[in-house]
PDB file of N, CA and C in Angstrom:
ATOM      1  N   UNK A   1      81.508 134.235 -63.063  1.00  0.00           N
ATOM      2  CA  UNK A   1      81.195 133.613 -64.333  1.00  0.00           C
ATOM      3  C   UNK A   1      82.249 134.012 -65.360  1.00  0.00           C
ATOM      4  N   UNK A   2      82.194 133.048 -66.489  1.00  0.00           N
ATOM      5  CA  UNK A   2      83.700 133.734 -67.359  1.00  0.00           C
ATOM      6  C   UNK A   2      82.972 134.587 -68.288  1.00  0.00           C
ATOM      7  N   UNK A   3      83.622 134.904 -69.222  1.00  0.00           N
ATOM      8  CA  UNK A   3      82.851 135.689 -70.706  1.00  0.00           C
ATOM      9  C   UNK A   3      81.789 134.923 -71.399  1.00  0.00           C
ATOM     10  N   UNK A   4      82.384 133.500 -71.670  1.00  0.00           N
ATOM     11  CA  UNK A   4      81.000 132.947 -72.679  1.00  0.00           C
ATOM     12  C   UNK A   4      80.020 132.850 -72.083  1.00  0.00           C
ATOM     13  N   UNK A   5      80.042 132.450 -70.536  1.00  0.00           N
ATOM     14  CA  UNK A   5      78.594 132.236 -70.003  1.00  0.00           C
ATOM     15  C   UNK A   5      77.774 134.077 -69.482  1.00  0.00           C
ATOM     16  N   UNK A   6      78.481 134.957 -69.469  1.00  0.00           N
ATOM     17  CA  UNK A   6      78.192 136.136 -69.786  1.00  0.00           C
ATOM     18  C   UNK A   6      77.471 136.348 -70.934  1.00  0.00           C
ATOM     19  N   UNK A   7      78.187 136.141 -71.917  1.00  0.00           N
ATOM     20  CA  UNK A   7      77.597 136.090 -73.328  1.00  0.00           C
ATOM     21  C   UNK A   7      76.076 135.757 -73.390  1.00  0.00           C
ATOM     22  N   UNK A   8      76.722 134.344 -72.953  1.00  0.00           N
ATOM     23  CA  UNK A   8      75.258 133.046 -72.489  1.00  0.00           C
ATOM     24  C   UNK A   8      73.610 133.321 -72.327  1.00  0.00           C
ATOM     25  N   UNK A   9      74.513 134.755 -71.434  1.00  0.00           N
ATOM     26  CA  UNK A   9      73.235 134.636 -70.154  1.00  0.00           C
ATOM     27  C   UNK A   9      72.499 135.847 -70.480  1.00  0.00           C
ATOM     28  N   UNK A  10      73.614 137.278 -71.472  1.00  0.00           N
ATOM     29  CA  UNK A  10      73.065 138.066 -72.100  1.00  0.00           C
ATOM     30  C   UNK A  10      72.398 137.725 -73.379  1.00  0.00           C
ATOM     31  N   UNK A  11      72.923 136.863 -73.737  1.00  0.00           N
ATOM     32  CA  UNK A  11      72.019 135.819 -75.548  1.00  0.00           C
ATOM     33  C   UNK A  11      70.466 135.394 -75.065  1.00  0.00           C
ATOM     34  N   UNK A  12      70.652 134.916 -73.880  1.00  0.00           N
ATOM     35  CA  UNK A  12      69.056 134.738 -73.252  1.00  0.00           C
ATOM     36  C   UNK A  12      68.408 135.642 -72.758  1.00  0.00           C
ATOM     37  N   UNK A  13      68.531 136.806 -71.971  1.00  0.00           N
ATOM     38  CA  UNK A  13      68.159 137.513 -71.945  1.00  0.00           C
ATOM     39  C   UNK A  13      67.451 138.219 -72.952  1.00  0.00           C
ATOM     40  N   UNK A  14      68.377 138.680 -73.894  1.00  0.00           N
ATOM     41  CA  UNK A  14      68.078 139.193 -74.947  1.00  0.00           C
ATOM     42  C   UNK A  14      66.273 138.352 -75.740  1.00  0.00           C
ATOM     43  N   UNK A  15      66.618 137.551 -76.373  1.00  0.00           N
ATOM     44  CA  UNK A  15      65.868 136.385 -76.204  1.00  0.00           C
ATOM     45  C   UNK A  15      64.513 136.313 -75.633  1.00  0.00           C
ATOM     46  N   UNK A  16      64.563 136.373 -74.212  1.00  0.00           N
ATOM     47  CA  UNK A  16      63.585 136.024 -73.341  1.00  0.00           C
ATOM     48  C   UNK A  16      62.529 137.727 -73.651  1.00  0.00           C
ATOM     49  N   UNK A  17      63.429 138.743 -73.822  1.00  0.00           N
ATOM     50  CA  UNK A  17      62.520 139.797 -73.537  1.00  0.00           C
ATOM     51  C   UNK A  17      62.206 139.853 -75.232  1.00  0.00           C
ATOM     52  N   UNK A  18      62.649 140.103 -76.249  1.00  0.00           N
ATOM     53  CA  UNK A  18      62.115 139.767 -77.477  1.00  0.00           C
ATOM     54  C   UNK A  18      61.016 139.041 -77.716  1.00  0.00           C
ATOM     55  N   UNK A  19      61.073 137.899 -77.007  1.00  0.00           N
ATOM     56  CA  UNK A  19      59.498 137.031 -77.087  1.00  0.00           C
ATOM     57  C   UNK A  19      58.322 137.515 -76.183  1.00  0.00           C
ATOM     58  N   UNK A  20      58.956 138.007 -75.008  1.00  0.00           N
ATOM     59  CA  UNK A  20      57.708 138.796 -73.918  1.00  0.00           C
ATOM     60  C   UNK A  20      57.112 139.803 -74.606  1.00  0.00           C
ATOM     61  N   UNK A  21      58.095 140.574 -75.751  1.00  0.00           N
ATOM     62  CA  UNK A  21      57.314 142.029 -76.254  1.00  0.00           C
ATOM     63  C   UNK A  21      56.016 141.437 -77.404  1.00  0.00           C
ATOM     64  N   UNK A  22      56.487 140.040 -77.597  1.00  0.00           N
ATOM     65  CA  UNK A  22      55.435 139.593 -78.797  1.00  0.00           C
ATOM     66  C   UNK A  22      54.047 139.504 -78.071  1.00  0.00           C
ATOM     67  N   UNK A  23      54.105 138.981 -77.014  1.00  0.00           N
ATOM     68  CA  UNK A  23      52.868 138.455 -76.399  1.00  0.00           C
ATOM     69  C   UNK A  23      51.743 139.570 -76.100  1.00  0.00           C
ATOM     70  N   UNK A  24      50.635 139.213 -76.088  1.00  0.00           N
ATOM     71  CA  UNK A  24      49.909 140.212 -75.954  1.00  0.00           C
ATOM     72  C   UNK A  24      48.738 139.431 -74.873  1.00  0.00           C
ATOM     73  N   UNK A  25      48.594 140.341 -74.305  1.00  0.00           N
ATOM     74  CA  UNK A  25      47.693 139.084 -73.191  1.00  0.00           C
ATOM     75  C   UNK A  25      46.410 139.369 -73.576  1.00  0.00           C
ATOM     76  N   UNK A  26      45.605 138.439 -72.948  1.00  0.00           N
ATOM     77  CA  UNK A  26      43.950 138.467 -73.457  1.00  0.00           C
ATOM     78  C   UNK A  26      43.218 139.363 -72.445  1.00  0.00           C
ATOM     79  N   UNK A  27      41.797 139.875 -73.065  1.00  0.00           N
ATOM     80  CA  UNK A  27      41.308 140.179 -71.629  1.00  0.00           C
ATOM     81  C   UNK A  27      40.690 139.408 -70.353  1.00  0.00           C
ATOM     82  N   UNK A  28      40.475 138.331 -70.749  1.00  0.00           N
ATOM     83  CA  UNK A  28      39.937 137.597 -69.738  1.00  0.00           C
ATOM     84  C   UNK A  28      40.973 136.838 -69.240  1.00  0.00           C
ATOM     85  N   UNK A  29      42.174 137.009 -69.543  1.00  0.00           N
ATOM     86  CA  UNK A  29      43.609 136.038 -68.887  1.00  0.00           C
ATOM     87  C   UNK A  29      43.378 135.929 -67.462  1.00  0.00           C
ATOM     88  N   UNK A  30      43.271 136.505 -66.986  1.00  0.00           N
ATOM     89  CA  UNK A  30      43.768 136.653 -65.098  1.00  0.00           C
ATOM     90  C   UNK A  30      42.461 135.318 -64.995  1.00  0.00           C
ATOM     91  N   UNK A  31      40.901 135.664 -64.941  1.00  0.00           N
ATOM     92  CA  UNK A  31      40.093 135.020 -64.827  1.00  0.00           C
ATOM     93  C   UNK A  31      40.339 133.445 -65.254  1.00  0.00           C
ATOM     94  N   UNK A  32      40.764 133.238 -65.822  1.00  0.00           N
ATOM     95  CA  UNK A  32      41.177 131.909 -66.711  1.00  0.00           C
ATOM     96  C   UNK A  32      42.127 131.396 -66.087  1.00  0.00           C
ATOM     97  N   UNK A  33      43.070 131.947 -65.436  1.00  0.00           N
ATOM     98  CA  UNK A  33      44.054 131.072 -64.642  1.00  0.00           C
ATOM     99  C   UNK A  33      43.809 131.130 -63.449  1.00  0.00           C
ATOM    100  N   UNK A  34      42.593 131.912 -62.725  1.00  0.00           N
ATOM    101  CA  UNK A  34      42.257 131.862 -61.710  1.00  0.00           C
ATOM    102  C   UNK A  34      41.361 130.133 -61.829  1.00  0.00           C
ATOM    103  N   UNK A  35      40.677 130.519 -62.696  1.00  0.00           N
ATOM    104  CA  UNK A  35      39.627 128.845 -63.051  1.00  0.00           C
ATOM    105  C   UNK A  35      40.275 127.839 -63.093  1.00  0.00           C
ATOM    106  N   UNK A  36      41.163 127.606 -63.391  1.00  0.00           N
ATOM    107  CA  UNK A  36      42.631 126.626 -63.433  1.00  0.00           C
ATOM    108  C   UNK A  36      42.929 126.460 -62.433  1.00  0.00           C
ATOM    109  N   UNK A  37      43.235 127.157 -62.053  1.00  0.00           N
ATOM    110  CA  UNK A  37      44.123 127.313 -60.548  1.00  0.00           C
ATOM    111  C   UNK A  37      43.117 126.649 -59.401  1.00  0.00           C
ATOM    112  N   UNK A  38      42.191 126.768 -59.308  1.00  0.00           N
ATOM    113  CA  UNK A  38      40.826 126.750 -58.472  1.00  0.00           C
ATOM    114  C   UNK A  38      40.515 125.285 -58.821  1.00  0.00           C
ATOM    115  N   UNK A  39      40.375 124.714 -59.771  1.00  0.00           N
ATOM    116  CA  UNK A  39      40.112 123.653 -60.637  1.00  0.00           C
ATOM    117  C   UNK A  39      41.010 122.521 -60.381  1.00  0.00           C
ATOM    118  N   UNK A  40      42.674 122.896 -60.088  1.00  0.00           N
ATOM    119  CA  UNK A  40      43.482 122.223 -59.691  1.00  0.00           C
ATOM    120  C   UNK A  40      42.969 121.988 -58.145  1.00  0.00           C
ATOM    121  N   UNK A  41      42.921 122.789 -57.033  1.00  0.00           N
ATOM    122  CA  UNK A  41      42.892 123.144 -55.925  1.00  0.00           C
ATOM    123  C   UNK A  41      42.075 122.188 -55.348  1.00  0.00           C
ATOM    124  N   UNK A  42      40.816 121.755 -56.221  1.00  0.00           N
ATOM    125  CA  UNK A  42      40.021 120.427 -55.536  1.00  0.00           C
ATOM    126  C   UNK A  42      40.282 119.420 -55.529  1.00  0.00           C
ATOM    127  N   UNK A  43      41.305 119.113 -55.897  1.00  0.00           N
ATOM    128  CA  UNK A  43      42.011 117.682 -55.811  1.00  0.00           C
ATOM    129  C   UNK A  43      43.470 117.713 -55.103  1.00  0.00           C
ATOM    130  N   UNK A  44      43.781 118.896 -54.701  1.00  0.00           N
ATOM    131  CA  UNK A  44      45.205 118.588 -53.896  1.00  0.00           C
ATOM    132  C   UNK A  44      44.997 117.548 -52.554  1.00  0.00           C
ATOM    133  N   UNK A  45      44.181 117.474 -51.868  1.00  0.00           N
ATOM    134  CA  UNK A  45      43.689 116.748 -51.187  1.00  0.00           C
ATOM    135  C   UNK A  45      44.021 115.124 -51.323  1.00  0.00           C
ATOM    136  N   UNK A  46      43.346 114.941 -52.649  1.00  0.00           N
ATOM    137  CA  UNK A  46      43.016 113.500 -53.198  1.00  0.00           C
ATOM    138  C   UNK A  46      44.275 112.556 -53.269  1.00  0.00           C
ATOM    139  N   UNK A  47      45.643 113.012 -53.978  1.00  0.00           N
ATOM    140  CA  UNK A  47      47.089 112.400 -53.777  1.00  0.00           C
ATOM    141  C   UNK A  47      47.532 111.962 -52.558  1.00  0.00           C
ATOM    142  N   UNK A  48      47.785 112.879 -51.567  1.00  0.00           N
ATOM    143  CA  UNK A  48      48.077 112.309 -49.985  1.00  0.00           C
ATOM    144  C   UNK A  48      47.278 111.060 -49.788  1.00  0.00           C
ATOM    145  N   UNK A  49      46.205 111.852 -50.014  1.00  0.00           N
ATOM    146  CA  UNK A  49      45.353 110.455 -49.147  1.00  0.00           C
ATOM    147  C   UNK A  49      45.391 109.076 -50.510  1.00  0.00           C
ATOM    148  N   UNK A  50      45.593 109.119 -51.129  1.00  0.00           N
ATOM    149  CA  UNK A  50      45.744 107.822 -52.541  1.00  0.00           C
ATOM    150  C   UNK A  50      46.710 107.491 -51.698  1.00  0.00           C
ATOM    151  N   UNK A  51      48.063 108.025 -51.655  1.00  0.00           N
ATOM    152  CA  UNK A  51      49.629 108.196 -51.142  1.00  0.00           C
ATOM    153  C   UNK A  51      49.534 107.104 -49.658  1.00  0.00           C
ATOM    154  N   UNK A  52      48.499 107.972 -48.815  1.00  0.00           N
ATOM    155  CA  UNK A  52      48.525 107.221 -47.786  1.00  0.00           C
ATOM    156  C   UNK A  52      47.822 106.081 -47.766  1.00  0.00           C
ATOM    157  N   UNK A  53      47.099 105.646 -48.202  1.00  0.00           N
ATOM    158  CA  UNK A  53      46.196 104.718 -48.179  1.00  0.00           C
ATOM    159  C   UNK A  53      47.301 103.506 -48.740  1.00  0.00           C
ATOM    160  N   UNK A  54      47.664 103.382 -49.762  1.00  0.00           N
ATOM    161  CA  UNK A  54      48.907 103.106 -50.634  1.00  0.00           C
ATOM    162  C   UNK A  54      49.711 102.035 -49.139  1.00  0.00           C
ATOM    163  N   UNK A  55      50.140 102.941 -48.749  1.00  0.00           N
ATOM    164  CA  UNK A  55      51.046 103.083 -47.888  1.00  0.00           C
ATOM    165  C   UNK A  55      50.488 101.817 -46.755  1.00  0.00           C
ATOM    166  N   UNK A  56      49.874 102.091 -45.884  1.00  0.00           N
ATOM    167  CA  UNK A  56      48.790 101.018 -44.898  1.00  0.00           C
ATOM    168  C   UNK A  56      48.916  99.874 -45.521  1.00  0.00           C
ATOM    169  N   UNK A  57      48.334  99.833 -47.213  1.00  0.00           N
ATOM    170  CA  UNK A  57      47.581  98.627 -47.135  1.00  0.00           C
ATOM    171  C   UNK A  57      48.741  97.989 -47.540  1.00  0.00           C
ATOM    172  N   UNK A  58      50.567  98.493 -48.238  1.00  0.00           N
ATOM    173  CA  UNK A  58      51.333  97.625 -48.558  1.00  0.00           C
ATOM    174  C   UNK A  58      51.909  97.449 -46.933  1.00  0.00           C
ATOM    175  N   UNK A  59      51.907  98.228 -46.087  1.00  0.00           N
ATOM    176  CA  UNK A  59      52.117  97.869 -44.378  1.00  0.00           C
ATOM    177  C   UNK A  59      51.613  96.435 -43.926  1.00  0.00           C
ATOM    178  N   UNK A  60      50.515  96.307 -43.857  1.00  0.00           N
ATOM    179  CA  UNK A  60      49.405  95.852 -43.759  1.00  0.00           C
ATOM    180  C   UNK A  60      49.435  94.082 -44.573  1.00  0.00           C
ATOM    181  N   UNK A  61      50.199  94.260 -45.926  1.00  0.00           N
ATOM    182  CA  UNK A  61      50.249  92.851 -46.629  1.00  0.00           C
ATOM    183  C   UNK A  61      51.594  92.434 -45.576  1.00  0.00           C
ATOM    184  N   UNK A  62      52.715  93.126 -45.699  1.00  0.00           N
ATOM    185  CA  UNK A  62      53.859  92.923 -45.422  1.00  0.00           C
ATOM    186  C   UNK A  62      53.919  92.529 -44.132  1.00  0.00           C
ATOM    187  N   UNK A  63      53.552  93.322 -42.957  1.00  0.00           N
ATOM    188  CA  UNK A  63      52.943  92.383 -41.507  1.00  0.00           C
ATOM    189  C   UNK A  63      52.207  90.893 -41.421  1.00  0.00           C
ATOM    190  N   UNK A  64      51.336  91.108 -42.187  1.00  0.00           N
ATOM    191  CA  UNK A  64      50.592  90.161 -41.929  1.00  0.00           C
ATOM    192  C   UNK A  64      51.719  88.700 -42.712  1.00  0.00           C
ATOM    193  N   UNK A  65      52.182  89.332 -43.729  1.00  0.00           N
ATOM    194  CA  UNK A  65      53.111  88.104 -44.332  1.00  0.00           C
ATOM    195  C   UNK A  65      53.862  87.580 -43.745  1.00  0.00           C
ATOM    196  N   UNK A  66      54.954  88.386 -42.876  1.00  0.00           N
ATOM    197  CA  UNK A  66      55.673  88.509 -41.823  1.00  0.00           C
ATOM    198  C   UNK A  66      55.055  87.677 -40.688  1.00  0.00           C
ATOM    199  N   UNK A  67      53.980  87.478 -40.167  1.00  0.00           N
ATOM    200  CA  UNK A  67      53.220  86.918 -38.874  1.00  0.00           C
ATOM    201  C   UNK A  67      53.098  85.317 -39.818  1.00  0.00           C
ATOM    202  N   UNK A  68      52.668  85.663 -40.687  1.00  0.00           N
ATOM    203  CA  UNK A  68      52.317  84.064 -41.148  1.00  0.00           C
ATOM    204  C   UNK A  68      53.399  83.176 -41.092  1.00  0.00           C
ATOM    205  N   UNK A  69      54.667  83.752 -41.853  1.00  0.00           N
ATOM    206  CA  UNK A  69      55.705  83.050 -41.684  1.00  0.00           C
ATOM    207  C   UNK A  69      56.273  83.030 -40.330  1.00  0.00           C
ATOM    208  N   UNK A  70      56.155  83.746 -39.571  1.00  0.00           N
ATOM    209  CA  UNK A  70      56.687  83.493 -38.114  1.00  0.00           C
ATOM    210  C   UNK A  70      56.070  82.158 -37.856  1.00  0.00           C
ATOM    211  N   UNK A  71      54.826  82.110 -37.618  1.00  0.00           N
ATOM    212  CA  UNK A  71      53.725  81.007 -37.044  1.00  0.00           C
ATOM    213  C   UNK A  71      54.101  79.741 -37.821  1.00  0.00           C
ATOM    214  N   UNK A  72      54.134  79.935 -39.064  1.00  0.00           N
ATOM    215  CA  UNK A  72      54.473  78.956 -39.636  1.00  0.00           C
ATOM    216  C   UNK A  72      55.949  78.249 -39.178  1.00  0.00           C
ATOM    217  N   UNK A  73      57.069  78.836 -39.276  1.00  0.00           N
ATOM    218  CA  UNK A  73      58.270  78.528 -38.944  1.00  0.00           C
ATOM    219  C   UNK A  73      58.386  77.933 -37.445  1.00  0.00           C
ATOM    220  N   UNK A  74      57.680  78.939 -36.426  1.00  0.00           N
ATOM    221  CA  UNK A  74      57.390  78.219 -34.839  1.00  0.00           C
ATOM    222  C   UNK A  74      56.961  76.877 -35.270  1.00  0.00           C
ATOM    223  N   UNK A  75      55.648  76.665 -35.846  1.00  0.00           N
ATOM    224  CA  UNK A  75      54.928  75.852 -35.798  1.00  0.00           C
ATOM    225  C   UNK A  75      56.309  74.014 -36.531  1.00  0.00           C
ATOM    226  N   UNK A  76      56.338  74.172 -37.704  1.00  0.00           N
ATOM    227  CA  UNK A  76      57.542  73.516 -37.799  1.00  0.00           C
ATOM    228  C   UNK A  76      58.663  73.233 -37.440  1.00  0.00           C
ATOM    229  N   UNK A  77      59.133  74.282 -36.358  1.00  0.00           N
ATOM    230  CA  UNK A  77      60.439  74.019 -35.657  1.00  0.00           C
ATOM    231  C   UNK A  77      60.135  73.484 -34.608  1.00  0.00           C
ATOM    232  N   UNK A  78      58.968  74.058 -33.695  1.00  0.00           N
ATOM    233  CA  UNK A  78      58.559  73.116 -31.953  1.00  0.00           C
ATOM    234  C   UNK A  78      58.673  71.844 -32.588  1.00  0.00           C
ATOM    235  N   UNK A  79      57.944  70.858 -33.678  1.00  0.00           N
ATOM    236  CA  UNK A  79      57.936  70.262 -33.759  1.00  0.00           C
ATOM    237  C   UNK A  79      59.126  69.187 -33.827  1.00  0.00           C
ATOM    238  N   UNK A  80      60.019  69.717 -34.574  1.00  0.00           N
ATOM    239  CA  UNK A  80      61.336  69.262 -35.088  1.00  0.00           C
ATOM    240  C   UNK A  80      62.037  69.457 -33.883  1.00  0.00           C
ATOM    241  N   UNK A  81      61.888  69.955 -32.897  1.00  0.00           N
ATOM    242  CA  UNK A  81      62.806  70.499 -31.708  1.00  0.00           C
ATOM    243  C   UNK A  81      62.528  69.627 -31.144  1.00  0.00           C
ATOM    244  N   UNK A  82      61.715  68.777 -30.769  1.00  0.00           N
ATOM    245  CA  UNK A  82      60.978  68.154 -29.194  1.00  0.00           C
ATOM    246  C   UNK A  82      61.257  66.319 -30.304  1.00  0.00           C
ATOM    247  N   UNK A  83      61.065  66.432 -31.185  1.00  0.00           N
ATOM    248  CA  UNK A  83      61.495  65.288 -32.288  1.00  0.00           C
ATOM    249  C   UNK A  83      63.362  64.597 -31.354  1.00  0.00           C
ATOM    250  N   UNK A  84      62.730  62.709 -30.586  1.00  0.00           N
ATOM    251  CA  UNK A  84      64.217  62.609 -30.007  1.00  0.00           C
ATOM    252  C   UNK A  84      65.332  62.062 -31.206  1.00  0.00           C
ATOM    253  N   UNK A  85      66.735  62.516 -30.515  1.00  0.00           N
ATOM    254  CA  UNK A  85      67.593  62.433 -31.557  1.00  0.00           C
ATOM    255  C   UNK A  85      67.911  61.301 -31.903  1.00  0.00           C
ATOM    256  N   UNK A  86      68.150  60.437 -33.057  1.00  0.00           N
ATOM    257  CA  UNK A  86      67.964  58.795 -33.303  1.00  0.00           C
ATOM    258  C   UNK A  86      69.680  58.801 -33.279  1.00  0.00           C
ATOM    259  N   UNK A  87      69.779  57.229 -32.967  1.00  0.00           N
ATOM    260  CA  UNK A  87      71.256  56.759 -32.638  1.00  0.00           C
ATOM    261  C   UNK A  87      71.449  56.417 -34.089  1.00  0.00           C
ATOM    262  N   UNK A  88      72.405  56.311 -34.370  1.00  0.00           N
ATOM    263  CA  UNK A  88      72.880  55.299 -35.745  1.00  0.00           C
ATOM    264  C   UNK A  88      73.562  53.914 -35.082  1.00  0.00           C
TER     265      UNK A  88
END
């Protein structure tokens, strides 16, 4: 690193522990972010599966769209194929 980002990194430092000495923690802190934490925890679950579900049912449009137009396109081309070629 050169000098200024030395500087930089001692200016933050400095900084960072100046504001830590302000703080004073509560007594019930730990408990409180345990409740949070726990609180978050019942729904980690819930995203994947939104995520996946998501997922299938745009699978799921896109196949089936895919099949229609196949069928469709067969269906109009046998026709046009077997159609005899006219003389001029």
């Amino acid at each position: 690193m050169s000098e200024y980002e030395d500087y930089l990194v001692e200016r933050l430092r400095r900084a960072l522990q100046e504001e830590a000495e302000l703080i004073q923690p509560a007594g019930d802190g730990l408990q409180r972010i345990r409740a949070r934490t726990r609180a978050r925890a019942r729904f980690t679950w819930f995203t994947p599966l939104v995520i996946a579900s998501a997922t299938a049912a745009v699978a799921g449009v896109a196949v089936g769209g895919v099949m229609t137009a196949v069928e469709q396109r067969e269906d109009t081309g046998s026709t046009a194929a077997q159609a005899p070629p006219q003389s001029a």
